[in-house]
C-alpha atoms as a PDB file:
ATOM      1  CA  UNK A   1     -19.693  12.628  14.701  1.00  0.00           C
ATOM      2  CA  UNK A   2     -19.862  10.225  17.587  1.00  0.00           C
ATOM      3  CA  UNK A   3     -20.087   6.366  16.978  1.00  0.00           C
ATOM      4  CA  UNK A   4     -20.429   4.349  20.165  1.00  0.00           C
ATOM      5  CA  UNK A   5     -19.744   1.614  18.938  1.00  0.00           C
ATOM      6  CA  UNK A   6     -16.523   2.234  17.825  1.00  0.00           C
ATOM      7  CA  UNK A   7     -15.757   4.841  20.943  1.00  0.00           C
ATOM      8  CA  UNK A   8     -13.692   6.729  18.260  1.00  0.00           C
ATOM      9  CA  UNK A   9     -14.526  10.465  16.724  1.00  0.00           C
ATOM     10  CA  UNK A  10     -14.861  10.875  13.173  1.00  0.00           C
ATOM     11  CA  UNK A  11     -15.565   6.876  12.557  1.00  0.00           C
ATOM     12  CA  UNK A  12     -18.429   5.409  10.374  1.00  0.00           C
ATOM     13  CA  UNK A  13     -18.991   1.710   9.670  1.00  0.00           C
ATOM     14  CA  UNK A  14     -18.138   2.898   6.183  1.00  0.00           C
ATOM     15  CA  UNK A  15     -14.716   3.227   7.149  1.00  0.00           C
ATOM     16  CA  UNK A  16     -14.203   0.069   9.645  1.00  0.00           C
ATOM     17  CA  UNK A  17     -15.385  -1.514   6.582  1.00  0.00           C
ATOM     18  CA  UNK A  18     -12.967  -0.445   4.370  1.00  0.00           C
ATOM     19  CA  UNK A  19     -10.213  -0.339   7.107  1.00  0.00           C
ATOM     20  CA  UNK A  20     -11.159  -4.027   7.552  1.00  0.00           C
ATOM     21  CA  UNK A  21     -11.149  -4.361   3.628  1.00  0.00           C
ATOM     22  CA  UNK A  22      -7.822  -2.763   3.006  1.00  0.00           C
ATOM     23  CA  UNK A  23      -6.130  -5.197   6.290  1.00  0.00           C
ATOM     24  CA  UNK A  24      -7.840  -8.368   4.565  1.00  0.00           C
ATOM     25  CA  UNK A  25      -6.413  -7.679   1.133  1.00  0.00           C
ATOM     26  CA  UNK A  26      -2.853  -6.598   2.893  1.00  0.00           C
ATOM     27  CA  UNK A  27      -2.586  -9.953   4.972  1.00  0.00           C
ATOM     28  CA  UNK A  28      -4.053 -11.944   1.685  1.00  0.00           C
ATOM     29  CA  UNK A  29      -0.922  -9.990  -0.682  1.00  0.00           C
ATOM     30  CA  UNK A  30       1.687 -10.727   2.443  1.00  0.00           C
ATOM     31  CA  UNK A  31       0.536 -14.268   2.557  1.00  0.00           C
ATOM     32  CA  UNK A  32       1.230 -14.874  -1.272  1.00  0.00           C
ATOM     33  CA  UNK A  33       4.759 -13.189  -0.863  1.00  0.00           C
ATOM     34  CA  UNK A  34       5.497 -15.249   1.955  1.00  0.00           C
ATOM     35  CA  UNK A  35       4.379 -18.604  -0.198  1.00  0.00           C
ATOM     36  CA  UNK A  36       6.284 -17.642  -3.817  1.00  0.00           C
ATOM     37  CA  UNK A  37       9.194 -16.818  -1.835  1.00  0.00           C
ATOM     38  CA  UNK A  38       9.852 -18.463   1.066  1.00  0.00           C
ATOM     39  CA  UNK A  39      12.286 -20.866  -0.435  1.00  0.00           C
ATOM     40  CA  UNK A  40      14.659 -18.203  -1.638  1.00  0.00           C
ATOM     41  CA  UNK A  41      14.581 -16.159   1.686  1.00  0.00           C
ATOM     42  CA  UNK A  42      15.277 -19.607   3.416  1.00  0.00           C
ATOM     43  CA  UNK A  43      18.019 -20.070   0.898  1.00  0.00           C
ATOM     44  CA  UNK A  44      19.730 -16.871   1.318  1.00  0.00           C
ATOM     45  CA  UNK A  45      19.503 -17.310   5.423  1.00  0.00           C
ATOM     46  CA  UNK A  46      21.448 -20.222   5.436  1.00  0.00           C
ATOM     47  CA  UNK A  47      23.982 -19.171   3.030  1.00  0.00           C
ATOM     48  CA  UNK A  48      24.318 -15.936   5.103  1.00  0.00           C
ATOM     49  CA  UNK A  49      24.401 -17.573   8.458  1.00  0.00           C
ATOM     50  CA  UNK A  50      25.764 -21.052   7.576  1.00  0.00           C
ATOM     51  CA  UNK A  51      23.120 -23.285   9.487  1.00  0.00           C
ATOM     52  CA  UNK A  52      19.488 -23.860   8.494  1.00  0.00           C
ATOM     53  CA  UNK A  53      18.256 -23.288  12.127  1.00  0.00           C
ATOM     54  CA  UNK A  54      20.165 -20.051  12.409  1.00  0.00           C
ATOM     55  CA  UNK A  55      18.809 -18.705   8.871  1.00  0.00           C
ATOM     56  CA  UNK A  56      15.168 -19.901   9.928  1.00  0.00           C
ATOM     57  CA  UNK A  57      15.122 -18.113  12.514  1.00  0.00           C
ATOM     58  CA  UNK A  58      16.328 -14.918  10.530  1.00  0.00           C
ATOM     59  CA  UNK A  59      13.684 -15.636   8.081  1.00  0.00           C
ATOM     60  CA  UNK A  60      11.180 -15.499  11.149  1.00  0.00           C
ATOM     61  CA  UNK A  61      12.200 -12.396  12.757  1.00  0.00           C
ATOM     62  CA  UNK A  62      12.726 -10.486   9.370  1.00  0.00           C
ATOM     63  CA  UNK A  63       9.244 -11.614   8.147  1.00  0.00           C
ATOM     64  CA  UNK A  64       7.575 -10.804  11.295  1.00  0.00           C
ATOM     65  CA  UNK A  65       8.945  -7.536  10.449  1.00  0.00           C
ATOM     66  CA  UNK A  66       8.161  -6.874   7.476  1.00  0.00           C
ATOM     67  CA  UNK A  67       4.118  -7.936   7.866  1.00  0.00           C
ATOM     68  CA  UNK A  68       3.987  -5.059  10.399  1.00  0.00           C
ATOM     69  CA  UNK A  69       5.719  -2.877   7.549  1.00  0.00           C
ATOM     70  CA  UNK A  70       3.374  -4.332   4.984  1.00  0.00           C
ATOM     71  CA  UNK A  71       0.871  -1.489   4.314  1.00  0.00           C
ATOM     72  CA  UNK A  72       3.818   1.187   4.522  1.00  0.00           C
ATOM     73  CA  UNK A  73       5.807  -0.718   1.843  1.00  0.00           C
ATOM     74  CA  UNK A  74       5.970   0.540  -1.821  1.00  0.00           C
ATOM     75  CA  UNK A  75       3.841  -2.381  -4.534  1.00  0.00           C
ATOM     76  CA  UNK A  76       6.842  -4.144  -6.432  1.00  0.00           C
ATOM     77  CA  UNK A  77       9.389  -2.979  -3.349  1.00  0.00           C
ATOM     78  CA  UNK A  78       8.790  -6.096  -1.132  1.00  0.00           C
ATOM     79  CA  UNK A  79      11.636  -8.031  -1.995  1.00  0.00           C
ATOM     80  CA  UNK A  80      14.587  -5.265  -1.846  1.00  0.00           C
ATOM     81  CA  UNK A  81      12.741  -4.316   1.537  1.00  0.00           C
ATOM     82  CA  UNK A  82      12.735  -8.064   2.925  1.00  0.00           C
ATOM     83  CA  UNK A  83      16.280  -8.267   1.849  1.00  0.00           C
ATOM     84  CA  UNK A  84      17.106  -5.001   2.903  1.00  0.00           C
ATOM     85  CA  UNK A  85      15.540  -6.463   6.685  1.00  0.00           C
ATOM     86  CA  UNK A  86      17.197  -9.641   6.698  1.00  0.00           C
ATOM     87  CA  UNK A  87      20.458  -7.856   5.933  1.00  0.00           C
ATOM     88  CA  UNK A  88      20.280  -5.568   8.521  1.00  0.00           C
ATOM     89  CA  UNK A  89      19.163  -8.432  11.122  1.00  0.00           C
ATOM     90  CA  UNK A  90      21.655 -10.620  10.535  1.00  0.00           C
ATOM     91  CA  UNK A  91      24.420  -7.723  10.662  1.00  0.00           C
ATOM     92  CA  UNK A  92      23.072  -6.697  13.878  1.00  0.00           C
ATOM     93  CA  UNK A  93      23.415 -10.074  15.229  1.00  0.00           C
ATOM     94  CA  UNK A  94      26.826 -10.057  14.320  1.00  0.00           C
ATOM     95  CA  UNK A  95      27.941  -7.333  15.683  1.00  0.00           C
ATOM     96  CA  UNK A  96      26.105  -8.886  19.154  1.00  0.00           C
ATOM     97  CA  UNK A  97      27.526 -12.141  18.883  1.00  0.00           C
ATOM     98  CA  UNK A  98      31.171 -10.561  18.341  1.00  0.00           C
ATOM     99  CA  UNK A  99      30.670  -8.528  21.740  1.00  0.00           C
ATOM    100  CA  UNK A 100      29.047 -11.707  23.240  1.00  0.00           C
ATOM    101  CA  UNK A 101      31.903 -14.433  22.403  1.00  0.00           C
ATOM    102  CA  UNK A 102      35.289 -12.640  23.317  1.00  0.00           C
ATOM    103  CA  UNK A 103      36.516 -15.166  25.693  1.00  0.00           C
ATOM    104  CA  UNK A 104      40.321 -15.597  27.040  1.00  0.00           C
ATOM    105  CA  UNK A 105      40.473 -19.246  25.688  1.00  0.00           C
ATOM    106  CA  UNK A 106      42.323 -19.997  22.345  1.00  0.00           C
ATOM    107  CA  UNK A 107      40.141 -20.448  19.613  1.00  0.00           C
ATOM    108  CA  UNK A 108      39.468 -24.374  18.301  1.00  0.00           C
ATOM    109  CA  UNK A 109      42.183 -26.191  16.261  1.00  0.00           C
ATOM    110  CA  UNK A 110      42.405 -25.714  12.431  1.00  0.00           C
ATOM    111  CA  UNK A 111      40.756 -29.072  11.067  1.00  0.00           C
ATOM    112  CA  UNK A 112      43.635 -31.473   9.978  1.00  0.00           C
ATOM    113  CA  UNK A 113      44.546 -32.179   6.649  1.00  0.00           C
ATOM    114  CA  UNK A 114      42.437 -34.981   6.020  1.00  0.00           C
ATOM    115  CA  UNK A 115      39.354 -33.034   7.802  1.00  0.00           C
ATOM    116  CA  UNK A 116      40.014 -30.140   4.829  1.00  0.00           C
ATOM    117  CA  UNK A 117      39.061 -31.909   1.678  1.00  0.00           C
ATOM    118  CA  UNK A 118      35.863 -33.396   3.109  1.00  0.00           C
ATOM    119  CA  UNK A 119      34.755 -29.783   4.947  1.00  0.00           C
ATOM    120  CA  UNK A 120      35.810 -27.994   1.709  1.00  0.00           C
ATOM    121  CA  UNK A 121      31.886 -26.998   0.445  1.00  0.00           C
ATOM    122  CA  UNK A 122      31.108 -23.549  -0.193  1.00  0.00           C
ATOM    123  CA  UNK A 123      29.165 -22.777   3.219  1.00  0.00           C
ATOM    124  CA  UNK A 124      32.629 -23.748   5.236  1.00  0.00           C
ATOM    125  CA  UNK A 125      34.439 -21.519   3.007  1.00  0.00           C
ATOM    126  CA  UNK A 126      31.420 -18.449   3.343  1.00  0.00           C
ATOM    127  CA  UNK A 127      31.425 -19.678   7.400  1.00  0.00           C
ATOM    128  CA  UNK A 128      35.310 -18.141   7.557  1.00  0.00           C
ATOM    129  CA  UNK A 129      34.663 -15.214   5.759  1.00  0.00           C
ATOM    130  CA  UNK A 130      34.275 -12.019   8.088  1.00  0.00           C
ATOM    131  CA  UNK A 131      30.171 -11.609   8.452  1.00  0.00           C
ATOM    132  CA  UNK A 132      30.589  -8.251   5.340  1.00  0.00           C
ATOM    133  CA  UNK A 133      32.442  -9.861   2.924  1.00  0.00           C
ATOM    134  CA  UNK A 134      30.386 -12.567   3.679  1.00  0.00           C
ATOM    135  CA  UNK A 135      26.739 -10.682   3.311  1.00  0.00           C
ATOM    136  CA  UNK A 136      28.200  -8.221  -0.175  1.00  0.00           C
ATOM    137  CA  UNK A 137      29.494 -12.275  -1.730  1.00  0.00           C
ATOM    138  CA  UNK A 138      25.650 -13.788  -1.143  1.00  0.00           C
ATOM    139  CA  UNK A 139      24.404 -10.259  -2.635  1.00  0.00           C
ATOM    140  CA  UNK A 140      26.408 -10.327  -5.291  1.00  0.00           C
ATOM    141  CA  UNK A 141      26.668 -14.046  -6.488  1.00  0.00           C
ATOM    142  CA  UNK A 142      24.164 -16.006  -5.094  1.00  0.00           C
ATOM    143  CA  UNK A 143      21.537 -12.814  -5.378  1.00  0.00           C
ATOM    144  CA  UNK A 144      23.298 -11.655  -8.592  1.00  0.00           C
ATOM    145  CA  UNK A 145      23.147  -8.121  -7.191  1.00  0.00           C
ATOM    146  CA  UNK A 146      24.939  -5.004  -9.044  1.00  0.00           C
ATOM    147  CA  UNK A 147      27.006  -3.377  -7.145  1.00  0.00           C
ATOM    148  CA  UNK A 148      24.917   0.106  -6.775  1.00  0.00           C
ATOM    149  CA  UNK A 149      21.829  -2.485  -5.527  1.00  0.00           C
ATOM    150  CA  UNK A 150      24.111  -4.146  -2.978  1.00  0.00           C
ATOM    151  CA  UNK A 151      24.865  -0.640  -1.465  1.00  0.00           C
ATOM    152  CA  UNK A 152      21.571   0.272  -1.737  1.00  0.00           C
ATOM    153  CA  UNK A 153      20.733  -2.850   0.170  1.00  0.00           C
ATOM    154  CA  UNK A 154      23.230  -2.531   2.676  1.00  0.00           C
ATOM    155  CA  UNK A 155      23.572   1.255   3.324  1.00  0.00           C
ATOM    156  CA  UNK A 156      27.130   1.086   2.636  1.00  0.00           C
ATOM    157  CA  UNK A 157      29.106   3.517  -0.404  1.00  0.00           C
ATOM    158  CA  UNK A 158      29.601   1.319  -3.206  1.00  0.00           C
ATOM    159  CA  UNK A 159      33.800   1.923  -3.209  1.00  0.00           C
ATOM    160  CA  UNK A 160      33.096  -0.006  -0.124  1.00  0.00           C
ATOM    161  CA  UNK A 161      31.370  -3.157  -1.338  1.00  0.00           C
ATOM    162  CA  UNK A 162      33.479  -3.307  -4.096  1.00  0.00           C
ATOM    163  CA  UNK A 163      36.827  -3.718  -1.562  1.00  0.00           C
ATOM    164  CA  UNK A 164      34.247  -5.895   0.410  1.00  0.00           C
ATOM    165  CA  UNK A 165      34.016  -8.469  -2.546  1.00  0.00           C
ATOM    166  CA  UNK A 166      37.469  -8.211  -3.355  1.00  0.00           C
ATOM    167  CA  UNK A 167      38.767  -9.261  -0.541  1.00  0.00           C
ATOM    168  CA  UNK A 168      36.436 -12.112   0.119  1.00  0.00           C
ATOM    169  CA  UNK A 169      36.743 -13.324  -3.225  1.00  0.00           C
ATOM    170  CA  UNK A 170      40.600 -13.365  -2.309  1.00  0.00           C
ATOM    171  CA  UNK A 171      40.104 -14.836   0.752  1.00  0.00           C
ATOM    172  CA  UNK A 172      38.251 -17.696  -0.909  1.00  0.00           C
ATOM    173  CA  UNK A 173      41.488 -17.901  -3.640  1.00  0.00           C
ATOM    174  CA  UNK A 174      43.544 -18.197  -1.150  1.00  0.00           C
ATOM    175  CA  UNK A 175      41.544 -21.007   0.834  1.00  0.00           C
ATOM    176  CA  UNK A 176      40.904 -22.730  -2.027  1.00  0.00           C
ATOM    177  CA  UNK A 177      44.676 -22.941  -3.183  1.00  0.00           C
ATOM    178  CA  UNK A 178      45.833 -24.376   0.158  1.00  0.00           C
ATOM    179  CA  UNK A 179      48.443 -27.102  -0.820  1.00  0.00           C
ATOM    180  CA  UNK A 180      46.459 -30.688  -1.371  1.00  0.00           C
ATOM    181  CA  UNK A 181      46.400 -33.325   1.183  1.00  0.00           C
ATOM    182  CA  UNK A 182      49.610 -36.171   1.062  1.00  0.00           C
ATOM    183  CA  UNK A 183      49.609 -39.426   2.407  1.00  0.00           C
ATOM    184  CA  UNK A 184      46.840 -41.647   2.912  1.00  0.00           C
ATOM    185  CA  UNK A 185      43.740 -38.978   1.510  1.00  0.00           C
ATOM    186  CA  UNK A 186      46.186 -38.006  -1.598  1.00  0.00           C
ATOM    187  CA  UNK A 187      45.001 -38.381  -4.329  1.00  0.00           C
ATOM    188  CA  UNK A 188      48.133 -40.128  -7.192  1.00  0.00           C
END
């Protein structure tokens, strides 16, 4: 069957109706993710990337992604997909930004002792952390991810996240028991 309208083969106004039906419904059910959710995608952005502009924009690009995914993705799935996106973005930019930022100047000074106290928060301490141990530590405490969902997540063998959590978690041990400040910002 021909339909001129529609300048397709095999098309009725049955099914642009129910195409048009199903897209509706699709944008209506992304729109009320989006809405009940967009605080704790924000929220895991900037813990992942350390700045809110930097996480909005994650947010952005991984949601743009996932509404053209939308039909293809599983009811109930949403979330682990969305994370599973803004994972894989932020990774990726990473791995850019490390190929983008080798210079042959010497990195900025460490922060002096009375700079540490006052820039000891927890996104300072996540900012040092190598981008991995950084991503499997937000999975795994902030998220409260098991281990077998964090590889899921992240593609990577669970052996792997478990070393990758280890050694952040020392890393932030060993940050966290640099020797207190003396002099004037000691504390008696």
């Amino acid at each position: 069957m021909y339909d001129t309208d529609s300048q397709t083969i095999g098309t009725t106004d049955d099914d642009r109706d129910r195409r048009e039906h199903m897209r509706r419904r699709d944008e209506a059910a992304f729109r009320s993710f989006v809405e009940e959710r967009q605080t704790m995608l924000r929220r895991r952005a900037y813990l992942l990337c350390g700045n809110w502009a930097d996480g909005d924009e994650l947010v952005q690009e991984a949601l743009a992604r996932v509404y053209v995914a939308w039909p293809r993705i599983a009811t109930g799935a949403e979330t682990a997909y969305t994370r599973r996106t803004m994972m894989n973005l932020y990774l990726n930019d990473q791995r850019k930004r490390r190929r983008e930022v080798l210079t042959d100047e010497a990195p900025e000074p460490a922060t002096t002792d009375h700079d540490r106290e006052l820039a000891m928060t927890l996104t300072d301490l996540l900012r040092d952390l190598p981008e991995k141990q950084r991503a499997v530590l937000v999975l795994r405490f902030w998220e409260d991810l098991t281990v077998p969902q964090i590889a899921e997540c992240t593609g990577v063998a669970e052996g792997t996240i478990k070393s990758q959590i280890s050694r952040g978690l020392a890393a932030l041990r060993d940050r966290l028991a640099e020797p207190p400040l003396t002099g004037a910002g000691a504390f008696p």
